[in-house]
Protein backbone atom coordinates (compact mmCIF):
# COMPACT_ATOMS: atom_id res chain seq x y z
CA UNK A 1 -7.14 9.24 -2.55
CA UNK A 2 -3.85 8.34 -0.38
CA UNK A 3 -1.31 11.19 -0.12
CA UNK A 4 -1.59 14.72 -1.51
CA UNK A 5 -4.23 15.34 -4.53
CA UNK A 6 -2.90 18.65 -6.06
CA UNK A 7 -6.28 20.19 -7.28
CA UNK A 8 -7.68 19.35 -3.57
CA UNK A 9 -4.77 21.72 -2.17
CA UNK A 10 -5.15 24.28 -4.59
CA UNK A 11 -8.95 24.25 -3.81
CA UNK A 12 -8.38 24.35 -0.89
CA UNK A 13 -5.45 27.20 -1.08
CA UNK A 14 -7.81 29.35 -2.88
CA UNK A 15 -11.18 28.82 -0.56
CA UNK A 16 -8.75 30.23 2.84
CA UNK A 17 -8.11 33.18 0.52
CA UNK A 18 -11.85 33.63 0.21
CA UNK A 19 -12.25 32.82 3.94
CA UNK A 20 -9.45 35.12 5.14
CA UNK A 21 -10.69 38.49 2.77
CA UNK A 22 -14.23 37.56 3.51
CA UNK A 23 -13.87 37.67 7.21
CA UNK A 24 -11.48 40.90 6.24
CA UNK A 25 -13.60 44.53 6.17
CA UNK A 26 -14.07 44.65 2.73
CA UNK A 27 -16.87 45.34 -0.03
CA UNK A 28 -20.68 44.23 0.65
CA UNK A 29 -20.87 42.82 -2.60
CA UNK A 30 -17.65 41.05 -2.55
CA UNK A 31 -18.34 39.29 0.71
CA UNK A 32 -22.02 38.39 0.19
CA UNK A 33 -20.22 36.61 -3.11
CA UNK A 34 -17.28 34.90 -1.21
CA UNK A 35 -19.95 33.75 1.68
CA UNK A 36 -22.25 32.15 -0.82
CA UNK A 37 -20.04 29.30 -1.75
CA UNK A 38 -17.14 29.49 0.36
CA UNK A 39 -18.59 27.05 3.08
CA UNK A 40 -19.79 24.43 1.13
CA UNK A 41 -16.81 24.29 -1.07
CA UNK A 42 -14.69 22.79 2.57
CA UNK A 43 -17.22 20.92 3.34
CA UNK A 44 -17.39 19.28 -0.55
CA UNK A 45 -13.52 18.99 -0.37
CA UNK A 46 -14.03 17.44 2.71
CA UNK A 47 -15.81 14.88 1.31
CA UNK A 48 -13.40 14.41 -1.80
CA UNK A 49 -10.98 13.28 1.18
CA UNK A 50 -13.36 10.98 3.32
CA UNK A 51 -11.24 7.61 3.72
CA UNK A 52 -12.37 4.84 6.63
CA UNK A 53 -10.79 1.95 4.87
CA UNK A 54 -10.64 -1.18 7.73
CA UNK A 55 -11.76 1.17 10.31
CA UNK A 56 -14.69 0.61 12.97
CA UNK A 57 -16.67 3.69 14.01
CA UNK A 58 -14.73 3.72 17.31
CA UNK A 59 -11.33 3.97 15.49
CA UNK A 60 -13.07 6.48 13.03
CA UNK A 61 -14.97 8.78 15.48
CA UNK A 62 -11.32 9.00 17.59
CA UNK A 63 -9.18 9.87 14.65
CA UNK A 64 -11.46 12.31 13.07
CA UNK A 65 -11.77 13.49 16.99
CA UNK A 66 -8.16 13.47 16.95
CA UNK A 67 -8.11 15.88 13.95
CA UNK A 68 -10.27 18.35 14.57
CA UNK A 69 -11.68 18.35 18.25
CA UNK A 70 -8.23 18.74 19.59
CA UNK A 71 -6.79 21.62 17.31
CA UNK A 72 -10.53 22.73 18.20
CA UNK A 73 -9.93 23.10 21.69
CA UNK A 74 -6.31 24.18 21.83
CA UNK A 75 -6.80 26.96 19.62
CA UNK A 76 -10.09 27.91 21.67
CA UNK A 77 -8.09 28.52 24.94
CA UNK A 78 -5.40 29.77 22.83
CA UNK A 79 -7.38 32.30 20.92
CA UNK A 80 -9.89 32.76 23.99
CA UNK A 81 -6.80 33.74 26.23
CA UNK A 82 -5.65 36.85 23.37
CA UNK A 83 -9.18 37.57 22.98
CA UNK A 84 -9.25 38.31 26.79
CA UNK A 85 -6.41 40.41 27.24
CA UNK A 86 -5.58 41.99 24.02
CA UNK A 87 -8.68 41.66 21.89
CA UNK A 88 -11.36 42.47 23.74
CA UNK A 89 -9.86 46.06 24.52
CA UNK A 90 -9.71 47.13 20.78
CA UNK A 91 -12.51 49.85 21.37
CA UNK A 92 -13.38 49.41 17.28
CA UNK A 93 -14.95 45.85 18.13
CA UNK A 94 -17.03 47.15 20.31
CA UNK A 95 -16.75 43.69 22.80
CA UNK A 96 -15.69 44.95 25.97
CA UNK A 97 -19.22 44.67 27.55
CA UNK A 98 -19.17 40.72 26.54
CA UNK A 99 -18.98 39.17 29.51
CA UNK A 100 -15.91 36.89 29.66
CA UNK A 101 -17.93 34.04 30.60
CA UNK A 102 -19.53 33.88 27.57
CA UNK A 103 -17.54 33.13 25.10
CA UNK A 104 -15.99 30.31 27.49
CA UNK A 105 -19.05 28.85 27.67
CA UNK A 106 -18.94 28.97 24.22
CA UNK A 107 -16.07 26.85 23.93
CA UNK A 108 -18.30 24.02 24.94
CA UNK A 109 -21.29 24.87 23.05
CA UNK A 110 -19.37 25.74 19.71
CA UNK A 111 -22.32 28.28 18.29
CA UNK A 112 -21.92 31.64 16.98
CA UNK A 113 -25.33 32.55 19.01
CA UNK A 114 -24.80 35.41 21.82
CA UNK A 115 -21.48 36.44 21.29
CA UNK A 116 -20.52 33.18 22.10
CA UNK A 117 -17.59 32.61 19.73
CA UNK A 118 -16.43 35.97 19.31
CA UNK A 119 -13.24 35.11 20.40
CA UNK A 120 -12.49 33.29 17.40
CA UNK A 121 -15.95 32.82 15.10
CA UNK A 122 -14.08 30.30 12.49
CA UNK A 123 -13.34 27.84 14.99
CA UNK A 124 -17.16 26.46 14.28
CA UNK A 125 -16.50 24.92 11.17
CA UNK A 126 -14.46 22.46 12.88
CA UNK A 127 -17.01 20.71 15.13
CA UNK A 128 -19.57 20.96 12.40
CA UNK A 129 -17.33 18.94 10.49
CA UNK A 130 -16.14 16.49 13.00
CA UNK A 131 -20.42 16.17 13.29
CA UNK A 132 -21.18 15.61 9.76
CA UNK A 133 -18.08 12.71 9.38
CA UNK A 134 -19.98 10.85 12.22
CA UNK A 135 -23.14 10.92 10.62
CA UNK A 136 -21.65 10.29 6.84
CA UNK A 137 -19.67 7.24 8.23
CA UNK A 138 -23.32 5.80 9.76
CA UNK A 139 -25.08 6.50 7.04
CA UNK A 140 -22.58 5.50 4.56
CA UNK A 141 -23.53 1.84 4.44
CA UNK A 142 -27.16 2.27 4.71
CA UNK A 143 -27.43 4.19 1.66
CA UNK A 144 -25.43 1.19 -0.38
CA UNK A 145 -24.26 3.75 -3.31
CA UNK A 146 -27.58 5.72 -3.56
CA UNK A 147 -26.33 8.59 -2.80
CA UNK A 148 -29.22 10.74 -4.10
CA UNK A 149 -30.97 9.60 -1.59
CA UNK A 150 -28.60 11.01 1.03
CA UNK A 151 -28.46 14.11 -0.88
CA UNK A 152 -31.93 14.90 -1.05
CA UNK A 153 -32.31 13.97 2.33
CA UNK A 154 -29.76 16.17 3.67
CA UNK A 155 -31.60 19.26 1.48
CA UNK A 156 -34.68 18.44 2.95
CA UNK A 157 -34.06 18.33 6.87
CA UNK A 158 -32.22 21.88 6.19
CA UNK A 159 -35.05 23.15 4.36
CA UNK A 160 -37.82 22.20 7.18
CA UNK A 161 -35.39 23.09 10.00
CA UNK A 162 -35.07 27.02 7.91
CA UNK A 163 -38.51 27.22 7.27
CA UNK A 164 -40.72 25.65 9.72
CA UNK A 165 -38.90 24.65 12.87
CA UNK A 166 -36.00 27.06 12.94
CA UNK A 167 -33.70 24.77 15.47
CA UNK A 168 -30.60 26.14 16.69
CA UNK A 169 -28.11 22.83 18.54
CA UNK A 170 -25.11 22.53 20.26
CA UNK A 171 -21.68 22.36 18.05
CA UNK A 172 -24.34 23.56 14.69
CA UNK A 173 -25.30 20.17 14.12
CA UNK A 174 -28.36 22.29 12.21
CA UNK A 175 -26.06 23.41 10.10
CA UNK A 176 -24.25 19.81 9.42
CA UNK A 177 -27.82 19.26 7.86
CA UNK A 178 -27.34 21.30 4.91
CA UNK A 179 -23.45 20.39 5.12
CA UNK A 180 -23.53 16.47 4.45
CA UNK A 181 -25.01 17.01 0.91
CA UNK A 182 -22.12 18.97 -0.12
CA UNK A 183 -20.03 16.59 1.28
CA UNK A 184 -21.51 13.45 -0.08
CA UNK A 185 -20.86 15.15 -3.33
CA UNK A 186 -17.44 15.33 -2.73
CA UNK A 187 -17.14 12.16 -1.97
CA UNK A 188 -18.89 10.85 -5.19
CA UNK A 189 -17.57 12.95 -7.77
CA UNK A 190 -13.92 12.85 -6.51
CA UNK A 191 -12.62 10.19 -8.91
CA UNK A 192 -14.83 11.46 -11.82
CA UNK A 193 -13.40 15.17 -11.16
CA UNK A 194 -10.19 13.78 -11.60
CA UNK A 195 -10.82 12.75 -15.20
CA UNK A 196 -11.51 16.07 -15.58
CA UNK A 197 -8.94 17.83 -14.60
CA UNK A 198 -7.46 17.49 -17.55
CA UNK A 199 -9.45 19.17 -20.00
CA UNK A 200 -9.96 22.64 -20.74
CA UNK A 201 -11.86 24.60 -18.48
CA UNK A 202 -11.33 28.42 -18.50
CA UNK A 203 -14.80 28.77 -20.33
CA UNK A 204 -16.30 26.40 -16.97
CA UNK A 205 -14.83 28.67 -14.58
CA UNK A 206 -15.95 32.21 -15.99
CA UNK A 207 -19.22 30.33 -16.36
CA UNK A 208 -19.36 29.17 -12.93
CA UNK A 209 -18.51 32.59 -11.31
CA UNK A 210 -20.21 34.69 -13.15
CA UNK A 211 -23.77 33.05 -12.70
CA UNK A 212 -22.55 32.55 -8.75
CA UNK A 213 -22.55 36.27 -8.96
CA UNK A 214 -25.68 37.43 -10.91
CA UNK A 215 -28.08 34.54 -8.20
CA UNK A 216 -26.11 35.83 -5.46
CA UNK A 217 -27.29 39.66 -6.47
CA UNK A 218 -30.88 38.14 -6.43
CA UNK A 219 -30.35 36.44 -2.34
CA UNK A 220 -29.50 38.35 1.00
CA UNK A 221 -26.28 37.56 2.44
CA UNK A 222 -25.39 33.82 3.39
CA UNK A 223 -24.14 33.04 6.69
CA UNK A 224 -23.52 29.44 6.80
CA UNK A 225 -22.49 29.54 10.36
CA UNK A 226 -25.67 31.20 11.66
CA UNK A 227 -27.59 29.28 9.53
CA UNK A 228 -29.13 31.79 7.39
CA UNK A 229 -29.37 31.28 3.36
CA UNK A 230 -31.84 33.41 2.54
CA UNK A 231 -33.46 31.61 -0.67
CA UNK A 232 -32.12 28.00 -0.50
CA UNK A 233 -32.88 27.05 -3.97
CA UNK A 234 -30.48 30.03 -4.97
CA UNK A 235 -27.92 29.22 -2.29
CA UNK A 236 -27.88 25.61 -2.91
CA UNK A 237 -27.22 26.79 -7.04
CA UNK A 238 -24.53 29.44 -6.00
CA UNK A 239 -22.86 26.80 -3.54
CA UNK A 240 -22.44 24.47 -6.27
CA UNK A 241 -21.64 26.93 -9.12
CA UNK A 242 -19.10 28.91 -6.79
CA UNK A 243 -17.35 25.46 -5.49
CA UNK A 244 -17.22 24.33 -9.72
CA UNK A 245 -15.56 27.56 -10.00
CA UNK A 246 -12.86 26.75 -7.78
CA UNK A 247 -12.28 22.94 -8.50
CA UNK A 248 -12.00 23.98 -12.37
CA UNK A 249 -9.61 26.94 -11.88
CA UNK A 250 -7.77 24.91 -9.44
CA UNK A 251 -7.35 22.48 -12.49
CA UNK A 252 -5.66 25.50 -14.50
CA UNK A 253 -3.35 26.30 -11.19
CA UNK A 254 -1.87 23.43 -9.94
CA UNK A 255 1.79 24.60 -10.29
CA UNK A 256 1.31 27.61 -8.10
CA UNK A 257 3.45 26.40 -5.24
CA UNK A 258 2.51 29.10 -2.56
CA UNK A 259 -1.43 27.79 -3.28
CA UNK A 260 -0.15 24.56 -2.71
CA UNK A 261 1.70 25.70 0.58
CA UNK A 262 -1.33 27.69 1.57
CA UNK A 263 -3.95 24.96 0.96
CA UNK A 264 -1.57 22.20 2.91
CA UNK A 265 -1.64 24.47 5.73
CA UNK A 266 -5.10 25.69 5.76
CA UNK A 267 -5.75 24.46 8.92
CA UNK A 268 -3.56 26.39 10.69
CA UNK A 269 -4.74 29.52 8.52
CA UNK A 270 -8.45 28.94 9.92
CA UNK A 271 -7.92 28.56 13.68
CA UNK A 272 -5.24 31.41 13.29
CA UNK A 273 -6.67 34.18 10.92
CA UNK A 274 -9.17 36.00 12.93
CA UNK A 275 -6.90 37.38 15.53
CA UNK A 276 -4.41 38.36 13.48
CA UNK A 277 -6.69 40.05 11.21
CA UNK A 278 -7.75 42.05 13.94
CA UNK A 279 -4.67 42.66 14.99
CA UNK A 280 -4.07 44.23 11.60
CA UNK A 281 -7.35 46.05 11.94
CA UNK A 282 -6.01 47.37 15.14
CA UNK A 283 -2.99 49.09 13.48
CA UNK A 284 -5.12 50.52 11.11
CA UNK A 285 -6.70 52.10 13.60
CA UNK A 286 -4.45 52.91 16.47
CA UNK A 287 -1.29 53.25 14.28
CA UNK A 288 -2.72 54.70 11.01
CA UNK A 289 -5.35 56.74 12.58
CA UNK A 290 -8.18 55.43 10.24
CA UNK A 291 -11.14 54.23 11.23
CA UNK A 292 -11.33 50.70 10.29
CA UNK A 293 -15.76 51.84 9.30
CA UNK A 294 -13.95 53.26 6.41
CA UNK A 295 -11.75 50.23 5.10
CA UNK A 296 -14.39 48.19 4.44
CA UNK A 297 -13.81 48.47 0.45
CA UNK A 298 -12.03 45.97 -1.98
CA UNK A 299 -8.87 47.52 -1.91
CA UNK A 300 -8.83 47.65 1.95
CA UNK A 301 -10.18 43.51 1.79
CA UNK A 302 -7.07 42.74 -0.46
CA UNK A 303 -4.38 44.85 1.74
CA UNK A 304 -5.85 43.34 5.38
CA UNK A 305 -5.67 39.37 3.80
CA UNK A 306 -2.27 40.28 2.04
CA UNK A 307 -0.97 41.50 5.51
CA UNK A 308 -2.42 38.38 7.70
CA UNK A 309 -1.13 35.90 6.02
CA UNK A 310 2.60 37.32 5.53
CA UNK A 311 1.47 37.57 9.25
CA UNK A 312 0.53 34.05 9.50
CA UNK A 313 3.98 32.66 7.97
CA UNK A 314 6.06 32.23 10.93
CA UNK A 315 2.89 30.68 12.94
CA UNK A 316 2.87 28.12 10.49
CA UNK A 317 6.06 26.98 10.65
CA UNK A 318 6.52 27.12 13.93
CA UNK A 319 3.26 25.18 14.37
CA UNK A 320 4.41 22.56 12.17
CA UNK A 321 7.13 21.67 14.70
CA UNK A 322 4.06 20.90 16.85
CA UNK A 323 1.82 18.49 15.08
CA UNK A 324 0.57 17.03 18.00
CA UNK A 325 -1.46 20.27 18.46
CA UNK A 326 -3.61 19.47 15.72
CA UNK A 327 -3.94 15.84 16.64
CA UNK A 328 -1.06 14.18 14.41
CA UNK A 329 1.51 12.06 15.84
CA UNK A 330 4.79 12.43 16.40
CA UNK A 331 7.59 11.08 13.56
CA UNK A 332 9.98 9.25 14.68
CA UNK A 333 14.05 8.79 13.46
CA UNK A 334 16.79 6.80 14.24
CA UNK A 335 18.99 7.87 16.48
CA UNK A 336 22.72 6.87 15.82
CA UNK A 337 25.27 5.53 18.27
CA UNK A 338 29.41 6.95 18.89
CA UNK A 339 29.84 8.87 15.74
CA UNK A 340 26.68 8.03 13.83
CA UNK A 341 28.26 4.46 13.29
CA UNK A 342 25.80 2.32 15.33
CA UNK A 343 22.03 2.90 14.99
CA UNK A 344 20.06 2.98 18.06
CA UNK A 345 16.84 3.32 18.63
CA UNK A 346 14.13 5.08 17.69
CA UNK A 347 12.73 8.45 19.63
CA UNK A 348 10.05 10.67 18.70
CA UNK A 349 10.24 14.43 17.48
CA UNK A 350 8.22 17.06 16.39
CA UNK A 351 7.69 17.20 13.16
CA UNK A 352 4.42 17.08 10.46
């Protein structure tokens, strides 16, 4: 899995779509599909990714640290600080009475519980995730390639924690339950889905999305965040149908350079998108004169994402001159001498 695997981008392009216009006022229907896959799919493709080749858990836990507990908390303060003096004032959110504290405190505790990440309520994902690659790596070995094992395990401690002890923790490691069996997965089918990805499979992904959508009419709402599935046996079926649907078509896609661009920078797009979607909301409002209770249809969904991320351009690229940000190290080039003619040494610069 070294370098860039073009379905895994693609995937990955298409699942911030689904993240941006489901967090986007938009149609019930629509979002109670997008939310029951949407999750699990990153979680799977983060899986498909895992590498700790000649690495100790030390040197694991600080680069996976690296990459997503530091772009975790810069983008909390960042996003905390706009929420504070911009955000908070849009009277259509209705979050002026949340006490500041609050949601700084919530920096710590990373859970969506009390208003606590209302500043920016996609930043969980990324602690969850840093939790579940700690616990994969440990358990990796133990399970010696029986991965069912792991699986099933994985379903059941989410299923008793759901229906009998209903356990909220710090950073949703409740939620990195149900998360490492979609990422295990993704880590064992990645070579096997990419003999695959050369076969036909525009029948698989009308398949996969249409039965996503008929289950998902028989469960309430998912909220992977808050924990809440509703029926797990159908939101364990419509995770995995809804995730095939977007690894096949992502098969089918893989020339589509701006899903390419959008799923290499999907990072950014997730720490980034809720602000400026409210932003947009905001003009809506104050600007247009509409209140933003009356967007929330499919046509609305598709202009608000459409608008944040020709929004979100220019952050990107002027985040990518800042890699350290998001944990990556500087590059480095060789600097030349008089007139380029002797090299000298080497300095560091910002670029990814």
């Amino acid at each position: 899995m070294k370098g860039r695997v073009e379905w895994i981008d693609i995937s990955k392009g298409i699942g911030i779509i689904l993240v941006v216009l489901g967090h986007a006022p938009t149609d019930d229907a629509l979002k109670s599909f997008i939310f029951s896959f949407h999750m699990p799919m990153f979680f799977f493709l983060s899986g498909a990714v895992y590498r700790d080749t000649g690495l100790g858990f030390f040197q694991f836990a600080l680069k996976k640290a690296r990459g997503l507990l530091v772009p975790y908390a810069v983008f909390s303060v960042i996003t905390y600080l706009f929420w504070l003096l911009v955000e908070r004032h849009f009277q259509f959110l209705g979050s002026a009475d949340v006490d500041p504290a609050v949601p700084l405190k919530g920096i710590v505790y990373s859970i969506p519980d009390h208003y606590m990440l209302t500043h920016n309520p996609a930043l969980w994902f990324l602690t969850c995730l840093f939790l579940v690659d700690i616990v994969f790596f440990l358990l990796k070995k133990a399970c010696r390639g029986k991965w069912l094992i792991l699986i099933a395990g994985s379903c059941l401690v989410s299923v008793v924690n759901v229906y009998v002890l209903h356990i909220s923790l710090l950073w949703n490691a409740e939620v990195a339950a149900a998360a490492l069996g979609f990422y295990t997965i993704g880590f064992v089918l990645r070579n096997k889905l990419k003999e695959l990805s050369y076969r036909r499979t525009i029948f698989a992904v009308v398949v996969c999305f249409s039965l996503t959508a008929l289950l998902q009419m028989e469960n309430t709402r998912v909220d992977m965040r808050a924990n809440e599935y509703g029926n797990m046996l159908i939101f364990y079926l419509t995770a995995a149908l809804g995730t095939g649907g977007v690894v096949f078509a992502s098969f089918k896609l893989r020339k589509l350079a701006f899903l390419q661009f959008l799923g290499r920078n999907s990072l950014i797009i997730l720490v980034l998108h809720y602000p400026i979607l409210r932003t947009m909301e905001a003009v809506v409002y104050y600007v247009l004169n509409i209140p933003v209770s009356s967007t929330y249809q499919a046509g609305w969904g598709i202009l608000y994402t459409a608008a944040t991320f020709a929004a979100l351009v220019p952050f990107i690229f002027f985040f990518k001159r800042y890699p350290v940000l998001f944990g990556k190290p500087l590059a480095k080039r060789r600097v030349y001498g008089i007139r380029g003619l002797f090299p000298g040494k080497y300095r560091e610069y910002r670029s990814y």
